[in-house]
Protein backbone atom coordinates (compact mmCIF):
# COMPACT_ATOMS: atom_id res chain seq x y z
CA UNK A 1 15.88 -20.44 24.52
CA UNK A 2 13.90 -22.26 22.13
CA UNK A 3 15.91 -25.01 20.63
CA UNK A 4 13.55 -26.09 17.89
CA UNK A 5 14.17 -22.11 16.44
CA UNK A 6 18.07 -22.90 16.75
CA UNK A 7 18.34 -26.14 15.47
CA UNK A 8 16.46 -25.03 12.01
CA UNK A 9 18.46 -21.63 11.79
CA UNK A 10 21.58 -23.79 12.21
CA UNK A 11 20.77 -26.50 9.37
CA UNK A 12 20.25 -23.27 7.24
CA UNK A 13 23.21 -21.44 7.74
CA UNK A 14 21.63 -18.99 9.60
CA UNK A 15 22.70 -19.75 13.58
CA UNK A 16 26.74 -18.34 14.17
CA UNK A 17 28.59 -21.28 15.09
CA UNK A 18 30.38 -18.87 18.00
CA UNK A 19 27.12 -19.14 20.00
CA UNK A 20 27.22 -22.71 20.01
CA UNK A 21 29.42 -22.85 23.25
CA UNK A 22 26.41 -20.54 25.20
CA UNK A 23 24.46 -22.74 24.08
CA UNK A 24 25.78 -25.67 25.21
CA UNK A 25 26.46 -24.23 28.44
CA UNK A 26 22.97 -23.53 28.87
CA UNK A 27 22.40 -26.74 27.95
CA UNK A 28 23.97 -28.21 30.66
CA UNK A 29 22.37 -25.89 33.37
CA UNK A 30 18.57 -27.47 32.15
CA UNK A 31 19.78 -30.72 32.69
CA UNK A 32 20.93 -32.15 29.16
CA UNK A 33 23.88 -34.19 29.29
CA UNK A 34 26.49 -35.43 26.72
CA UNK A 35 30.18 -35.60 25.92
CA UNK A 36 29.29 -33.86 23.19
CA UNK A 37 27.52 -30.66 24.60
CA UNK A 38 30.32 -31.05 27.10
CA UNK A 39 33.41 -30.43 24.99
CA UNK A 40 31.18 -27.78 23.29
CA UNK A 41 30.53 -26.29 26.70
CA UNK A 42 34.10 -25.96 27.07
CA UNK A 43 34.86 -23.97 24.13
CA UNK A 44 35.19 -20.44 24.34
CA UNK A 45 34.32 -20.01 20.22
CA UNK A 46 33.39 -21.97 17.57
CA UNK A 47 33.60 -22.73 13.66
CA UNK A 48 31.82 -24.00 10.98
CA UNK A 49 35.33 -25.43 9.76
CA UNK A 50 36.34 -26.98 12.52
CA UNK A 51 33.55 -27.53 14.95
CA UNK A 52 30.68 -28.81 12.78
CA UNK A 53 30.51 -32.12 13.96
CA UNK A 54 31.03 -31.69 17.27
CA UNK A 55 27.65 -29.15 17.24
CA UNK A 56 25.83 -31.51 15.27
CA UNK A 57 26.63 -34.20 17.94
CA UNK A 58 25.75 -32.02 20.85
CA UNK A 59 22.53 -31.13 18.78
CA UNK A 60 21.73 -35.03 18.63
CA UNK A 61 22.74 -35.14 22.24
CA UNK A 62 19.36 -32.70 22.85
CA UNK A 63 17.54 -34.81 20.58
CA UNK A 64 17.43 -32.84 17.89
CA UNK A 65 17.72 -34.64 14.07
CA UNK A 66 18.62 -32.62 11.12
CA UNK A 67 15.09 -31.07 10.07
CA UNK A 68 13.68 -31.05 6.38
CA UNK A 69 14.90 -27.42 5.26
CA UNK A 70 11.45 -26.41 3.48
CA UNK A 71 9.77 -27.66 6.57
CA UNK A 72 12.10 -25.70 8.87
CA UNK A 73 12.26 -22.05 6.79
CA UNK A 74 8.21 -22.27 6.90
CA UNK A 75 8.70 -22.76 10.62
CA UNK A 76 11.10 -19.75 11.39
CA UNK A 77 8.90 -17.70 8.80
CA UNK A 78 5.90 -18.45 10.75
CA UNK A 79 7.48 -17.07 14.18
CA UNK A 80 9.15 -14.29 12.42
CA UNK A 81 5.65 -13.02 10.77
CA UNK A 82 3.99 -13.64 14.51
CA UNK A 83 6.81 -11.43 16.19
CA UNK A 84 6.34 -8.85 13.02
CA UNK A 85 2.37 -8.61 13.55
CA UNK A 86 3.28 -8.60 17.59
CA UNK A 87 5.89 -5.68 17.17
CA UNK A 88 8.38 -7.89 18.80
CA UNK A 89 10.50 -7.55 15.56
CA UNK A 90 10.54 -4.76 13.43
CA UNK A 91 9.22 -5.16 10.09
CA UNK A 92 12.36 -4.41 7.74
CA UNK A 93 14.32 -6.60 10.55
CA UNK A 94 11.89 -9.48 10.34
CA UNK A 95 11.70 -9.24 6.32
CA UNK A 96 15.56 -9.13 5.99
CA UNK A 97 15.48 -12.31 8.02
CA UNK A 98 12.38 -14.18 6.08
CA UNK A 99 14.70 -12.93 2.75
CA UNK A 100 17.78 -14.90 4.12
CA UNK A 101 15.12 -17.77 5.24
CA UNK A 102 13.96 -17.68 1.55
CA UNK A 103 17.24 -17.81 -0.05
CA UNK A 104 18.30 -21.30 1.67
CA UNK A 105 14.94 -22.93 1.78
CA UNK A 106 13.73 -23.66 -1.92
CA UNK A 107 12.75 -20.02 -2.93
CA UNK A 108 9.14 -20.28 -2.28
CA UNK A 109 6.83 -18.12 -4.00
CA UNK A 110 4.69 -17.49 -0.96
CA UNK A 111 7.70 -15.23 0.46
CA UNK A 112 8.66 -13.01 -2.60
CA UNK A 113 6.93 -10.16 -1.20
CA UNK A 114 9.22 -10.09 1.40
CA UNK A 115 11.77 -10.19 -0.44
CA UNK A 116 10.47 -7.25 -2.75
CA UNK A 117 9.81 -5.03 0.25
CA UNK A 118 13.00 -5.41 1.98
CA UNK A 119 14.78 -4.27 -0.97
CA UNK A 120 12.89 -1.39 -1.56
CA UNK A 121 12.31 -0.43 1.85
CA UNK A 122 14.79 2.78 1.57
CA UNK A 123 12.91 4.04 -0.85
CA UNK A 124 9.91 4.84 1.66
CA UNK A 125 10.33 3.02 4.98
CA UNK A 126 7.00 3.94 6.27
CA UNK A 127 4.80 2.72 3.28
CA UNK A 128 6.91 -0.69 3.06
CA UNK A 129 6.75 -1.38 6.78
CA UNK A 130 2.80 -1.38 6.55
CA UNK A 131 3.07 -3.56 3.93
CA UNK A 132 5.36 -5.72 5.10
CA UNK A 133 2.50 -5.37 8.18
CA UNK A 134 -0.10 -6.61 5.86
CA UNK A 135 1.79 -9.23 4.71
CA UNK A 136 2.73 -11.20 7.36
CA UNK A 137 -0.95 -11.07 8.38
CA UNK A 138 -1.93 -12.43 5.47
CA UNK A 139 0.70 -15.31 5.80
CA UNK A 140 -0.30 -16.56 8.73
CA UNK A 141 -3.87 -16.52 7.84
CA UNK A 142 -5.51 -13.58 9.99
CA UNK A 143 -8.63 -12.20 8.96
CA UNK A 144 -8.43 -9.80 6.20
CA UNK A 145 -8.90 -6.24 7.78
CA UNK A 146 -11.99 -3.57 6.26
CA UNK A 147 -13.06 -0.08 7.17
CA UNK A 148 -16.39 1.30 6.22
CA UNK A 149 -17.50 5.05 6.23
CA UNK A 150 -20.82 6.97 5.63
CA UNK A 151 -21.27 10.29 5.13
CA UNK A 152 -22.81 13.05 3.35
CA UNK A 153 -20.24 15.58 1.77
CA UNK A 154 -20.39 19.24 2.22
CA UNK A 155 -19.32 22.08 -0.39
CA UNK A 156 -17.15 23.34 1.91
CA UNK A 157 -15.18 19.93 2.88
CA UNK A 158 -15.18 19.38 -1.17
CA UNK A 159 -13.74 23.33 -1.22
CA UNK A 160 -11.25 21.99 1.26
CA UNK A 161 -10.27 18.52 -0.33
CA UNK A 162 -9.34 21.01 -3.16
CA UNK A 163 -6.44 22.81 -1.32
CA UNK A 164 -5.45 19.71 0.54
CA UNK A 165 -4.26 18.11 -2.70
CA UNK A 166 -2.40 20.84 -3.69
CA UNK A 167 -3.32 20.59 -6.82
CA UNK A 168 -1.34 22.88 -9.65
CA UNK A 169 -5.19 23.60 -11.40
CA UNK A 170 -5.63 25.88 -8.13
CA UNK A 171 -3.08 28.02 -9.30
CA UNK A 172 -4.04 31.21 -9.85
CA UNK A 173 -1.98 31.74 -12.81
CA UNK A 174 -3.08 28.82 -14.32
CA UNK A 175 -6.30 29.02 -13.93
CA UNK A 176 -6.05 32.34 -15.91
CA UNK A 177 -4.26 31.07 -18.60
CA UNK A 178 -6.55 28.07 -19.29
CA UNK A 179 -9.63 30.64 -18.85
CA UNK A 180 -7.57 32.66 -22.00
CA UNK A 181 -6.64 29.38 -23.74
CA UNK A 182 -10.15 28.04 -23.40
CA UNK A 183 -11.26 31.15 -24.65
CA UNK A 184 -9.34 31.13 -28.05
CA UNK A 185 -10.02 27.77 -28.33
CA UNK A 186 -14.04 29.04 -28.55
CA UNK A 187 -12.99 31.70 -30.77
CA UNK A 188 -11.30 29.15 -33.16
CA UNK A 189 -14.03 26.72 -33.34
CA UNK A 190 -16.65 28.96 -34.19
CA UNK A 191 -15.13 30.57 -36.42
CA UNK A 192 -13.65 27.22 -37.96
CA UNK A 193 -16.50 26.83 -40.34
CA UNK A 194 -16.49 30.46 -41.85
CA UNK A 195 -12.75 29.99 -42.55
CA UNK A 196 -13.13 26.85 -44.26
CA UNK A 197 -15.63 28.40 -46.88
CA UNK A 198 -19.00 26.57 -45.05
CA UNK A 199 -22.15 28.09 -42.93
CA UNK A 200 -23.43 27.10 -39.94
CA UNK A 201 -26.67 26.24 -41.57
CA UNK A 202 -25.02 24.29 -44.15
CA UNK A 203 -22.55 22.00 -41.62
CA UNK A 204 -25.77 21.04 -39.67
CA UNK A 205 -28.46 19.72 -42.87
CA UNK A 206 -25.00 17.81 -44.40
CA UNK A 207 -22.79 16.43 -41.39
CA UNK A 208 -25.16 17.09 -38.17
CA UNK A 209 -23.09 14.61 -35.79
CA UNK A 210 -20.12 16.96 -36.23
CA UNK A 211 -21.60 20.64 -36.18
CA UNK A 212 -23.49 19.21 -33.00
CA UNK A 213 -19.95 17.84 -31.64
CA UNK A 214 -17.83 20.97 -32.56
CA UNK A 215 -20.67 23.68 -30.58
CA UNK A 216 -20.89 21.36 -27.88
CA UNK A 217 -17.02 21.46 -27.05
CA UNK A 218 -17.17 25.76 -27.99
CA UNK A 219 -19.97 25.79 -26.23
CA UNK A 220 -17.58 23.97 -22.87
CA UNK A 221 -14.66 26.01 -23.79
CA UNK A 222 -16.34 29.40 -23.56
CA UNK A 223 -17.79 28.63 -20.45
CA UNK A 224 -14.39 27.55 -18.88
CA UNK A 225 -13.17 30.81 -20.33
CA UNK A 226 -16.20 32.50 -18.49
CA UNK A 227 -15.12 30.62 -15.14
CA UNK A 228 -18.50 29.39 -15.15
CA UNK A 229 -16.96 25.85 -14.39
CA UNK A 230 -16.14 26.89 -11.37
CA UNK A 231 -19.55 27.83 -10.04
CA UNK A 232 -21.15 26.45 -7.00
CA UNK A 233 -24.46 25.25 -8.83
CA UNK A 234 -22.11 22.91 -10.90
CA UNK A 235 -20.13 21.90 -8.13
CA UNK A 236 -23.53 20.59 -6.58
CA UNK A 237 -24.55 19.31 -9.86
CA UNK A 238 -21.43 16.91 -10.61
CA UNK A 239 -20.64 15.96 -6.90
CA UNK A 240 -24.21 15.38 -5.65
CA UNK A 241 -23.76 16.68 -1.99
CA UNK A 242 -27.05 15.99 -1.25
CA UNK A 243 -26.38 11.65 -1.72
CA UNK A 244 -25.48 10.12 0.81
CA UNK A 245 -21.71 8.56 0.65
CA UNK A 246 -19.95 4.97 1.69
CA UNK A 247 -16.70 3.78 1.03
CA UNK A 248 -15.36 0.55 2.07
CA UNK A 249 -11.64 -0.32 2.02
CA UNK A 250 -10.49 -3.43 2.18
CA UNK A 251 -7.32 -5.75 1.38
CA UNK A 252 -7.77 -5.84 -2.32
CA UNK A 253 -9.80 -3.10 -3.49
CA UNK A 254 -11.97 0.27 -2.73
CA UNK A 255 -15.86 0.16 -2.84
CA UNK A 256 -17.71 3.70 -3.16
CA UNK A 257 -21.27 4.46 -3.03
CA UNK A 258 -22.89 7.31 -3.74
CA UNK A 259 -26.45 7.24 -3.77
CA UNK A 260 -27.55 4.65 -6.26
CA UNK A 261 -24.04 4.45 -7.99
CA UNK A 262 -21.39 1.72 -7.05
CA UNK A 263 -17.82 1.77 -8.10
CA UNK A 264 -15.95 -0.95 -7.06
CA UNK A 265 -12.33 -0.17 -7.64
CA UNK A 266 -9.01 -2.02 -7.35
CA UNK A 267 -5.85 0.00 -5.28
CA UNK A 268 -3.68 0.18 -8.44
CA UNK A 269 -6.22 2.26 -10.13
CA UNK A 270 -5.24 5.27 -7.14
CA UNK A 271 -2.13 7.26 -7.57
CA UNK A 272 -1.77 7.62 -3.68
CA UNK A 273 -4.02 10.18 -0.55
CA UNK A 274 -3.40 12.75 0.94
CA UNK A 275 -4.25 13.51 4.50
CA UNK A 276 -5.15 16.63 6.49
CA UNK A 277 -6.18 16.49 9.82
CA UNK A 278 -9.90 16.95 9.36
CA UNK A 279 -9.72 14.52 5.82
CA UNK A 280 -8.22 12.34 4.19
CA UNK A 281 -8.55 12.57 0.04
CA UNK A 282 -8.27 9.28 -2.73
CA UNK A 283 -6.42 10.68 -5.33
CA UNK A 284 -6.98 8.40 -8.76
CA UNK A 285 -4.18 8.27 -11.46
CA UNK A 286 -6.97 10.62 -13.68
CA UNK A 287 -8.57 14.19 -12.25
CA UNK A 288 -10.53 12.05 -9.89
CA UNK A 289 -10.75 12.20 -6.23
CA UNK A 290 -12.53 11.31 -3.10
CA UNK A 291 -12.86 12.99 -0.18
CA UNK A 292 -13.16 11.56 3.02
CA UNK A 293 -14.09 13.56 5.98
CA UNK A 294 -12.35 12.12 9.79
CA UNK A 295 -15.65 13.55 11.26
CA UNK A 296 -17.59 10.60 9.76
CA UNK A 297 -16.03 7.56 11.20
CA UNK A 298 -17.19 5.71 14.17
CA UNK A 299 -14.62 5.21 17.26
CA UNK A 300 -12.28 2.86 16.12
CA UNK A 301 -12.68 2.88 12.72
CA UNK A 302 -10.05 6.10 11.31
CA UNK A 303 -6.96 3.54 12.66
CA UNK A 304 -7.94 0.71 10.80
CA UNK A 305 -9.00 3.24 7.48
CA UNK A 306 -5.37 5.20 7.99
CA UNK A 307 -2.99 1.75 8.35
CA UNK A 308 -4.93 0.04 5.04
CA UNK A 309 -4.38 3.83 3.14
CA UNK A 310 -0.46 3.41 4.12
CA UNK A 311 -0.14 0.14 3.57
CA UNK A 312 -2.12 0.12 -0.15
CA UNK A 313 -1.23 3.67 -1.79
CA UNK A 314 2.01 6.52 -1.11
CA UNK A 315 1.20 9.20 1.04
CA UNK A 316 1.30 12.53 -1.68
């Protein structure tokens, strides 16, 4: 039994007085000896209302002084994070206990995100347990964990990334609509200047910057309309397949390289990943996404990668 624990969860409400007389008893049976821990020995319950001095005695009697209460919360939040990290504890159990810790210690900042991911841990046990994870490992001070990756993509992993997000632009319907939408849209545009009583001609030797603008975006439109966006020679174009790829994730943010492009970018800027189980994908909150292929990592690496995705960004 470890008395120091005890004495600090009893000075902050925490310890039920009816456990005082096992304690006592055991007490006795190590070899501590008191009137005190006696009469509480011989108790078969006990109350805050009517026992409290007799506990705080016995307590005495073991040598044990009424502890600062800031000085023992950070004590029983220091075990509770080591039996979290150990998997002695679980981690909603062990933040429900640092939130009652928190509420009769001061309130100190450092434990609010305990707090926060207790309460919300209903909402998605499995993300909030990883963080709760990361958390306590960042409390007591372990090294801050990073995976690292380097690949080179292929068209067909991209191809699959694709489906694996299950994305509504792969719809079939949709993609015909936008192709008719687009379509008009070109239609429209180039015919915008006839209708408004101007020539082509004209538009570009007066206002060049806009005739320029408004047949670059036909020109885009007609080609989605075309489905020429969707050929392979612009796939390899815009996603480079033949650069070489890193990416780096770490405690407080994502860092991609692709060839001789860097993006460093922070976990609130992605919208969540998705996982398959030959990839996992980096959705960002725009169109944006990278892919990440499981073949690529070096033994030991995917575990670390997989528990910093769940415990950073929601699993789509």
């Amino acid at each position: 039994m470890d008395l120091d624990s005890v004495v600090a969860e009893w000075y902050l409400g925490l310890y039920p007085p009816e456990n005082m007389p096992v304690l006592a008893v055991w007490a006795l049976e190590q070899g501590f000896d008191g009137k005190a821990l006696r009469e509480l020995a011989g108790l078969t319950t006990a109350t805050c209302s009517n026992e409290r001095g007799l506990i705080e005695s016995a307590l005495r009697e073991l040598g044990k002084k009424p502890p600062d209460l800031p000085n023992a919360g950070r004590m029983l939040v220091t075990r509770t994070c080591q039996q979290i990290v150990s998997g002695t504890t679980s981690p909603y159990d062990g933040a429900s206990r640092i939130w009652a810790i928190y509420n009769r210690c001061g309130m100190p900042e450092s434990l609010i995100p305990f707090v926060g991911f207790a309460s919300l841990w209903e909402n998605d046990r499995h993300h909030y347990d990883n963080l709760i994870v990361v958390a306590a490992r960042k409390l007591l001070g372990y090294p801050t964990q990073t995976a690292s990756v380097r690949f080179f993509l292929t068209e067909k992993e991209f191809e699959e990334a694709i489906i694996v997000r299950k994305s509504w632009i792969t719809n079939r319907f949709y993609r015909i609509a936008s192709r008719v939408v687009c379509g008009c849209g070109a239609i429209f545009l180039l015919g915008l200047v006839w209708w408004q009583g101007e020539t082509w001609s004209h538009l570009f030797s007066t206002d060049p910057v806009t005739a320029a603008g408004l047949l670059l975006f036909a020109a885009f439109e007609l080609c989605v309309a075309l489905g020429l966006h969707e050929a392979r020679i612009w796939n390899r174009l815009i996603n480079r397949f033949d650069q070489e790829r890193e990416i780096t994730v770490e405690e407080d943010n994502v860092k991609i390289v692709r060839g001789p492009k860097t993006w460093t970018k922070k976990w609130k800027e992605f919208a969540g990943f998705y996982e398959s189980p030959s990839m996992f994908v980096l959705q960002t909150r725009g169109a944006q996404f990278w892919t990440v292929p499981k073949r690529a990592f070096e033994p030991g690496v995917e575990p670390i990668f997989s528990h910093l995705l769940e415990s950073k960004l929601r699993r789509k």
